[in-house]
Protein backbone atom coordinates (compact mmCIF):
# COMPACT_ATOMS: atom_id res chain seq x y z
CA UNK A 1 170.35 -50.01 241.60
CA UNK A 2 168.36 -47.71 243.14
CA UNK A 3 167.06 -46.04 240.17
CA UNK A 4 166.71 -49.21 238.43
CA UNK A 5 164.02 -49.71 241.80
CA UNK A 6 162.70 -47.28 241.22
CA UNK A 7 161.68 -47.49 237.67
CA UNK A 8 160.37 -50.89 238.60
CA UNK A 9 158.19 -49.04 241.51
CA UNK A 10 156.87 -46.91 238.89
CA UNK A 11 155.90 -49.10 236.26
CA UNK A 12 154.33 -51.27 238.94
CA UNK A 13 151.90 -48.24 239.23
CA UNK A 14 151.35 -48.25 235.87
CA UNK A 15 150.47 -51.79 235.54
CA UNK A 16 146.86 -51.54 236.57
CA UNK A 17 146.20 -48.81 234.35
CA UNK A 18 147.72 -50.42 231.44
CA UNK A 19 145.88 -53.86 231.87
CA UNK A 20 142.55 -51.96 232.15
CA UNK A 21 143.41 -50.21 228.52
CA UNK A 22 144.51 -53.45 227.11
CA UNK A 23 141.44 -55.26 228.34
CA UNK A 24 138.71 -52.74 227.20
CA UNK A 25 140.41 -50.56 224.47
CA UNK A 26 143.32 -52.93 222.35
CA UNK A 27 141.22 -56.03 222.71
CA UNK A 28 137.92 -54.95 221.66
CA UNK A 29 139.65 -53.42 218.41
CA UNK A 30 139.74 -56.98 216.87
CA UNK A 31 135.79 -56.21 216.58
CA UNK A 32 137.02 -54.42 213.55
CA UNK A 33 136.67 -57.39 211.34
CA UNK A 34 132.45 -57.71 212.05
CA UNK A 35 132.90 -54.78 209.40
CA UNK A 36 133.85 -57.09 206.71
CA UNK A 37 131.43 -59.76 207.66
CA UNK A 38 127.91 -60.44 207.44
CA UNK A 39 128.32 -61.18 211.09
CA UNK A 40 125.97 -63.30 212.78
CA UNK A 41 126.32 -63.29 216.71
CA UNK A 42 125.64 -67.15 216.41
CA UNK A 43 128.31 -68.29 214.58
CA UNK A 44 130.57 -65.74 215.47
CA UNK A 45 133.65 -64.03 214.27
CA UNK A 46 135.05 -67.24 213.05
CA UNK A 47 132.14 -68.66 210.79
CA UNK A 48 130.35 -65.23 209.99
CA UNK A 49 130.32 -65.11 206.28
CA UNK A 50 132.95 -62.86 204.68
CA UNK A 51 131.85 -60.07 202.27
CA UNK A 52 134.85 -57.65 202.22
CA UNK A 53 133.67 -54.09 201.60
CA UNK A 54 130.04 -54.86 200.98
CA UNK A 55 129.50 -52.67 204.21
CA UNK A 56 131.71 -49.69 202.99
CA UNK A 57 129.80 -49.95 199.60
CA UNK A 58 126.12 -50.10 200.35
CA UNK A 59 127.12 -47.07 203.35
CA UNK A 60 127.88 -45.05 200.69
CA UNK A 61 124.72 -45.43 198.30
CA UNK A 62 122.68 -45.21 201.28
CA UNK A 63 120.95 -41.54 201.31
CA UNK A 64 120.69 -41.66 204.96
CA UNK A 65 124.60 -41.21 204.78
CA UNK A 66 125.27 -37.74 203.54
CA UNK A 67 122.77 -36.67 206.09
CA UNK A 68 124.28 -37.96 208.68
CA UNK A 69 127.81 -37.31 207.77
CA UNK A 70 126.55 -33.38 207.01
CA UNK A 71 124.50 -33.27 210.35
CA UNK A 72 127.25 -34.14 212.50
CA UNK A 73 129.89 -31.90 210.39
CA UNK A 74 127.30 -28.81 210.57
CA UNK A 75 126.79 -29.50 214.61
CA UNK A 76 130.20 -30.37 215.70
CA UNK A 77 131.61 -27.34 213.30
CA UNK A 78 128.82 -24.90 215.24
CA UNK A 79 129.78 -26.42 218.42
CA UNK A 80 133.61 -25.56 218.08
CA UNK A 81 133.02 -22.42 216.37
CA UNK A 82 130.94 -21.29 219.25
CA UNK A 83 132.90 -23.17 222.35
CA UNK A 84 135.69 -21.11 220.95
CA UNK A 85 134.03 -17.24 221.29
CA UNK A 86 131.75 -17.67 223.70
CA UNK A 87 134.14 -18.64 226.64
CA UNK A 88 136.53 -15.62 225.35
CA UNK A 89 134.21 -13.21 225.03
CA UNK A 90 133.13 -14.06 228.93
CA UNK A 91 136.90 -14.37 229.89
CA UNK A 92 137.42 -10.91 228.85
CA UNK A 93 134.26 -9.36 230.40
CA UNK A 94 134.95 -11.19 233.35
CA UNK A 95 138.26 -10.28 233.73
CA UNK A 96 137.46 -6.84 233.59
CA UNK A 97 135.71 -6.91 237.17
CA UNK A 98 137.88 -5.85 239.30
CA UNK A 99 135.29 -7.13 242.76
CA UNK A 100 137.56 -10.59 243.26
CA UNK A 101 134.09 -11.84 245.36
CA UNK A 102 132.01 -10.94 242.29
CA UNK A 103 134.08 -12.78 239.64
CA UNK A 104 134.57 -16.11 241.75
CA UNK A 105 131.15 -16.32 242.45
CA UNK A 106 129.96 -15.84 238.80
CA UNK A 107 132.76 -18.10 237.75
CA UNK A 108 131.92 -20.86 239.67
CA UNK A 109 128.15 -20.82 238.64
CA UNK A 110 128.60 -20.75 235.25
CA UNK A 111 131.60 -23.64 235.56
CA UNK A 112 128.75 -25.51 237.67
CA UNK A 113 126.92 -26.99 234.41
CA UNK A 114 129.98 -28.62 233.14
CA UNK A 115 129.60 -31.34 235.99
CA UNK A 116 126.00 -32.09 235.85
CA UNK A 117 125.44 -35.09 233.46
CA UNK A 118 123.56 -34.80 229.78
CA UNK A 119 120.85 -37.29 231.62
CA UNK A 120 120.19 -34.60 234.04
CA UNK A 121 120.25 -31.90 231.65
CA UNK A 122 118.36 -33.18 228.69
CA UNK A 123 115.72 -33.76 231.49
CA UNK A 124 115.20 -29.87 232.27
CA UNK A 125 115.86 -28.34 228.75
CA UNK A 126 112.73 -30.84 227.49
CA UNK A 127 110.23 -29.63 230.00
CA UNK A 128 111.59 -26.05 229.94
CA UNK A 129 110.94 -26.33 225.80
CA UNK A 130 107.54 -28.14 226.61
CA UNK A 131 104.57 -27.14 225.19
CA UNK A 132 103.29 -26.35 228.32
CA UNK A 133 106.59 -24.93 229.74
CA UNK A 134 107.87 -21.82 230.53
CA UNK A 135 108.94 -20.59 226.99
CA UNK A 136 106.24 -21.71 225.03
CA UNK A 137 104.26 -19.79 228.04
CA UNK A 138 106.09 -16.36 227.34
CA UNK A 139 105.27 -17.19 223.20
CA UNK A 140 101.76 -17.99 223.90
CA UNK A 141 101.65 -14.39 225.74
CA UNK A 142 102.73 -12.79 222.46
CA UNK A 143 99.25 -14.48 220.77
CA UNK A 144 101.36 -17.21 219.09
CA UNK A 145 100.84 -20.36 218.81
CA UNK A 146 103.16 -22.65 220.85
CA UNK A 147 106.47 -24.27 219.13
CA UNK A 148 107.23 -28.08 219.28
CA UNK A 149 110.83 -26.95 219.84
CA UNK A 150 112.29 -30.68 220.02
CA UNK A 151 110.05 -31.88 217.29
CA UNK A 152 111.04 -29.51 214.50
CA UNK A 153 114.11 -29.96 212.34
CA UNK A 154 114.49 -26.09 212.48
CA UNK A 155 114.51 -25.57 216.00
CA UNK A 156 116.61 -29.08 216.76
CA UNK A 157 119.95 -28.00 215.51
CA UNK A 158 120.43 -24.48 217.54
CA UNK A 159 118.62 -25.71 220.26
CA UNK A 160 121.66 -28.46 220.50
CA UNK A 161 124.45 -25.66 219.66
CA UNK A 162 122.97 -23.79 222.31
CA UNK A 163 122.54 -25.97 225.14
CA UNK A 164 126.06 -27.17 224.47
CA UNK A 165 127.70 -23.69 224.53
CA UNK A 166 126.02 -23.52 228.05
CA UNK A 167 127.55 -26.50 229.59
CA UNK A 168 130.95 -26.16 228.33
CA UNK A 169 131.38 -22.13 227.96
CA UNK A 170 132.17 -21.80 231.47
CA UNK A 171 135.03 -24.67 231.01
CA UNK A 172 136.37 -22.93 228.42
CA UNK A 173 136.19 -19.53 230.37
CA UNK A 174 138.86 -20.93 233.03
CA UNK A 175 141.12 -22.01 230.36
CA UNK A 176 140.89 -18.39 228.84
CA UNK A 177 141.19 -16.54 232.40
CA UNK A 178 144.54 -18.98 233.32
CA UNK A 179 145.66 -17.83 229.67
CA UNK A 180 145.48 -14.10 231.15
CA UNK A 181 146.94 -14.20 234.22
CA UNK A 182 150.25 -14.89 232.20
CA UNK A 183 150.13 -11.58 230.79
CA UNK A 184 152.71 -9.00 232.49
CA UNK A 185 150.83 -6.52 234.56
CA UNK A 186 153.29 -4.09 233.55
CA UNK A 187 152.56 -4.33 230.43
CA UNK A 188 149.21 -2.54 231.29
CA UNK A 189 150.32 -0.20 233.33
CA UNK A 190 153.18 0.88 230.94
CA UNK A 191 150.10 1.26 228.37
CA UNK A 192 147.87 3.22 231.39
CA UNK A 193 151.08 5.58 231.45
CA UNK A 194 150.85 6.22 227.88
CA UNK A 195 147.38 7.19 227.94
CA UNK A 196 145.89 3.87 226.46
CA UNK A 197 142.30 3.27 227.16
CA UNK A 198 140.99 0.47 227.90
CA UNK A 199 139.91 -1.04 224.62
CA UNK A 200 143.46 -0.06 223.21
CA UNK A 201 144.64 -2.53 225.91
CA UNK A 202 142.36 -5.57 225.69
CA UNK A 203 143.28 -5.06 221.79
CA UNK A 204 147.15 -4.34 221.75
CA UNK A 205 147.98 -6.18 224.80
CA UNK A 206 145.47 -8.78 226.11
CA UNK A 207 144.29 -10.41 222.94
CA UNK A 208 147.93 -10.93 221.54
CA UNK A 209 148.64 -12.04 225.03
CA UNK A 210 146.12 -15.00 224.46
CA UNK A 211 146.59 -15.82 220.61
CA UNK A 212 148.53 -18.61 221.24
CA UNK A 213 146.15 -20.65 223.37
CA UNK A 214 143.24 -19.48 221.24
CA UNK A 215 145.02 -20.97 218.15
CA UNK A 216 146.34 -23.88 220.41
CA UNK A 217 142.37 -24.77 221.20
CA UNK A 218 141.36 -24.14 217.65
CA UNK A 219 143.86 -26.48 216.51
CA UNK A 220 143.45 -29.27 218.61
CA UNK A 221 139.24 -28.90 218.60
CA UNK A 222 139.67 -30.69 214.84
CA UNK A 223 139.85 -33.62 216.18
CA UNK A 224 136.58 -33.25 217.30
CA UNK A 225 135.01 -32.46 213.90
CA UNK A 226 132.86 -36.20 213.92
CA UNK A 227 132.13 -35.95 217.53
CA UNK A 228 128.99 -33.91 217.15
CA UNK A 229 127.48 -35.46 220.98
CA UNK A 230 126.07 -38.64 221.50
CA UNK A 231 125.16 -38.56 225.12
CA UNK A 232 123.42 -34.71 224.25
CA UNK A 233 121.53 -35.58 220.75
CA UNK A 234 120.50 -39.05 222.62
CA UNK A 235 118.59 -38.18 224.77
CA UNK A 236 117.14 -35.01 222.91
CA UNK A 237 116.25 -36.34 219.45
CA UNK A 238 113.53 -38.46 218.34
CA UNK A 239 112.02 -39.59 215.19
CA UNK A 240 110.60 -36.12 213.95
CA UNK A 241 114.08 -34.99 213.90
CA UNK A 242 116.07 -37.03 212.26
CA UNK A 243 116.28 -35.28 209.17
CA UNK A 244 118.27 -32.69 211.20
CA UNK A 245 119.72 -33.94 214.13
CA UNK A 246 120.74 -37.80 213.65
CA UNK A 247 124.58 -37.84 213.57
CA UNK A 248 127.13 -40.56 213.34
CA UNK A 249 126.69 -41.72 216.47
CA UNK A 250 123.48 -42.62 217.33
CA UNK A 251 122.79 -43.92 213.73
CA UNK A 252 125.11 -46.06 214.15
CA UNK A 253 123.32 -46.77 217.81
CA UNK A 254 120.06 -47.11 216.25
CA UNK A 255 121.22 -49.11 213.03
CA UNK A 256 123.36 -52.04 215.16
CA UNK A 257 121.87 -52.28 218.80
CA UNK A 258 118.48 -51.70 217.17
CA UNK A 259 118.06 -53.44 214.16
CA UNK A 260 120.83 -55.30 214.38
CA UNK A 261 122.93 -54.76 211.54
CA UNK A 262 126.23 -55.17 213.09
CA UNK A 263 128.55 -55.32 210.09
CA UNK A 264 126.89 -52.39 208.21
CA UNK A 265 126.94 -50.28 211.93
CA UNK A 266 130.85 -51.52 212.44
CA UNK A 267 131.48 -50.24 209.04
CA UNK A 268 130.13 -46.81 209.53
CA UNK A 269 131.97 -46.57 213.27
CA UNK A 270 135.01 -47.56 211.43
CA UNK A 271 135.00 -45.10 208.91
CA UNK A 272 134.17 -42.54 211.63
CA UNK A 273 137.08 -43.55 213.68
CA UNK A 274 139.83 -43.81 210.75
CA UNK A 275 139.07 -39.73 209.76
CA UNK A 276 138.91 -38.96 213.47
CA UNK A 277 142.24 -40.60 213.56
CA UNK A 278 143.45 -38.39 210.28
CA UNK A 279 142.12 -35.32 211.74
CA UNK A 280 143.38 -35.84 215.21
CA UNK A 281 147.47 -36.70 214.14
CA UNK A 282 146.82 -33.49 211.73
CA UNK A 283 145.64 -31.37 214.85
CA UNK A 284 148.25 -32.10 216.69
CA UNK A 285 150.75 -31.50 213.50
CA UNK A 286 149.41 -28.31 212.80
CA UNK A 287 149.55 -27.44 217.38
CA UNK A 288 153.28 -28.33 217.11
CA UNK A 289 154.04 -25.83 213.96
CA UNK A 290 151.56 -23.23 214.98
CA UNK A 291 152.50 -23.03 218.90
CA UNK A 292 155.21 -25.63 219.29
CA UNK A 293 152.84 -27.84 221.65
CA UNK A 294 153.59 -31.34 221.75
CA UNK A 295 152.63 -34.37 224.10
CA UNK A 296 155.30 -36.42 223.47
């Protein structure tokens, strides 16, 4: 009886919780069906016309499609790619500083980014990349001519890579530096003993030491392939850039709040969300074989 209780204790906790993710996550799924409609908001679900893949159809003739489908591949791909070395290469310089005071204080400023919101951020990086700010200052003092960095299609991409690696890298670096401290001390000072240097040890000892959660991150980051940023390319992009920097996302922001086409918008956020879904059960497949890591 007790446990019996008790189990009733806990999924009274849980109720809450659950209700909230029914409420805004299960129900709004029905919206689905808006992307096999010409849906009109004034008749609603029930008396929008019905056109069955229309949607799926004209999305795919459309030649804004492959643009956006490659721009967020090429982004989110970069973004991974880098989110991946970046935060190892600073775990491993960091751990090699052996003044504690030193490597907590540089730890927490780089971690510091990863709190401040894209609102905040998007707000600095624009006047910083300014015509009149402080880079295209330092080109200007070179005799050049200053760079629209947010309003060319070259610059656009890195500059989002970039200022992405910058938020997250010191996120990543914690993971990495948790990853190390499971590594044996005495496995480096059986190595010292032997005469290994230093690089022999970061490569014999403390990379294998880490493989697994290095694979375990690239693994599970695939899920992640069509998430290429929203909140970061929203409020960095504008029309000069499209060509280069609209993604998923905010065409499908632009195309259904904007000009209100809500089945041909639903249709492209549903075909988004069914390969996210592939590529996130295939993640997690490939986690399992690769480093036996499993949720449930």
């Amino acid at each position: 009886m007790n446990k019996q209780s008790d189990a009733r204790h806990y999924h009274l906790m849980l109720l809450p919780g659950m209700l909230l993710v029914f409420i805004f996550s299960i129900i709004p799924m029905f919206g689905i069906v808006i992307a096999f409609q010409d849906f009109n908001p004034g008749l609603g679900f029930l008396k929008s016309s019905w056109i069955g893949l229309s949607n799926f159809r004209y999305m795919f003739e459309l030649p804004d499609s492959k643009t956006i489908f490659y721009n967020t591949l090429f982004i989110s791909s970069m973004k991974i790619i880098a989110n991946l070395i970046v935060p190892l290469l600073f775990a491993l310089m960091l751990n090699e500083l052996r003044l504690s005071l030193l490597k907590r204080w540089v730890q927490t400023i780089v971690y510091l980014p990863h709190f401040l919101s894209w609102v905040i951020l998007s707000g600095s990086i624009v006047e910083i990349l300014s015509l009149n700010g402080p880079v295209n200052q330092v080109v200007q003092w070179f005799a050049n001519e200053p760079i629209l960095f947010l309003g060319s299609n070259q610059w656009f991409p890195p500059i989002i890579i970039f200022s992405d690696v910058w938020k997250e890298f010191g996120f990543g670096t914690i993971i990495y530096l948790a990853a190390l401290t499971g590594i044996s001390p005495a496995l480096y000072e059986a190595a010292r003993m032997d005469g290994a240097t230093r690089i022999q040890q970061l490569m014999y000892i403390t990379l294998p030491g880490i493989t697994t959660t290095v694979v375990l991150l690239a693994t599970l980051s695939l899920g992640n392939v069509l998430n290429a940023g929203f909140d970061q390319i929203f409020n960095l992009y504008n029309p000069l850039v499209y060509e280069s920097g609209d993604i998923i996302d905010t065409y499908v922001y632009r195309i259904g709040l904007i000009n209100t086409q809500f089945g041909f918008a639903t249709a492209v956020g549903l075909m988004k969300s069914v390969i996210s879904f592939v590529l996130i059960v295939v993640s997690y497949r490939l986690a399992f074989k690769l480093t036996n890591y499993r949720i449930f």
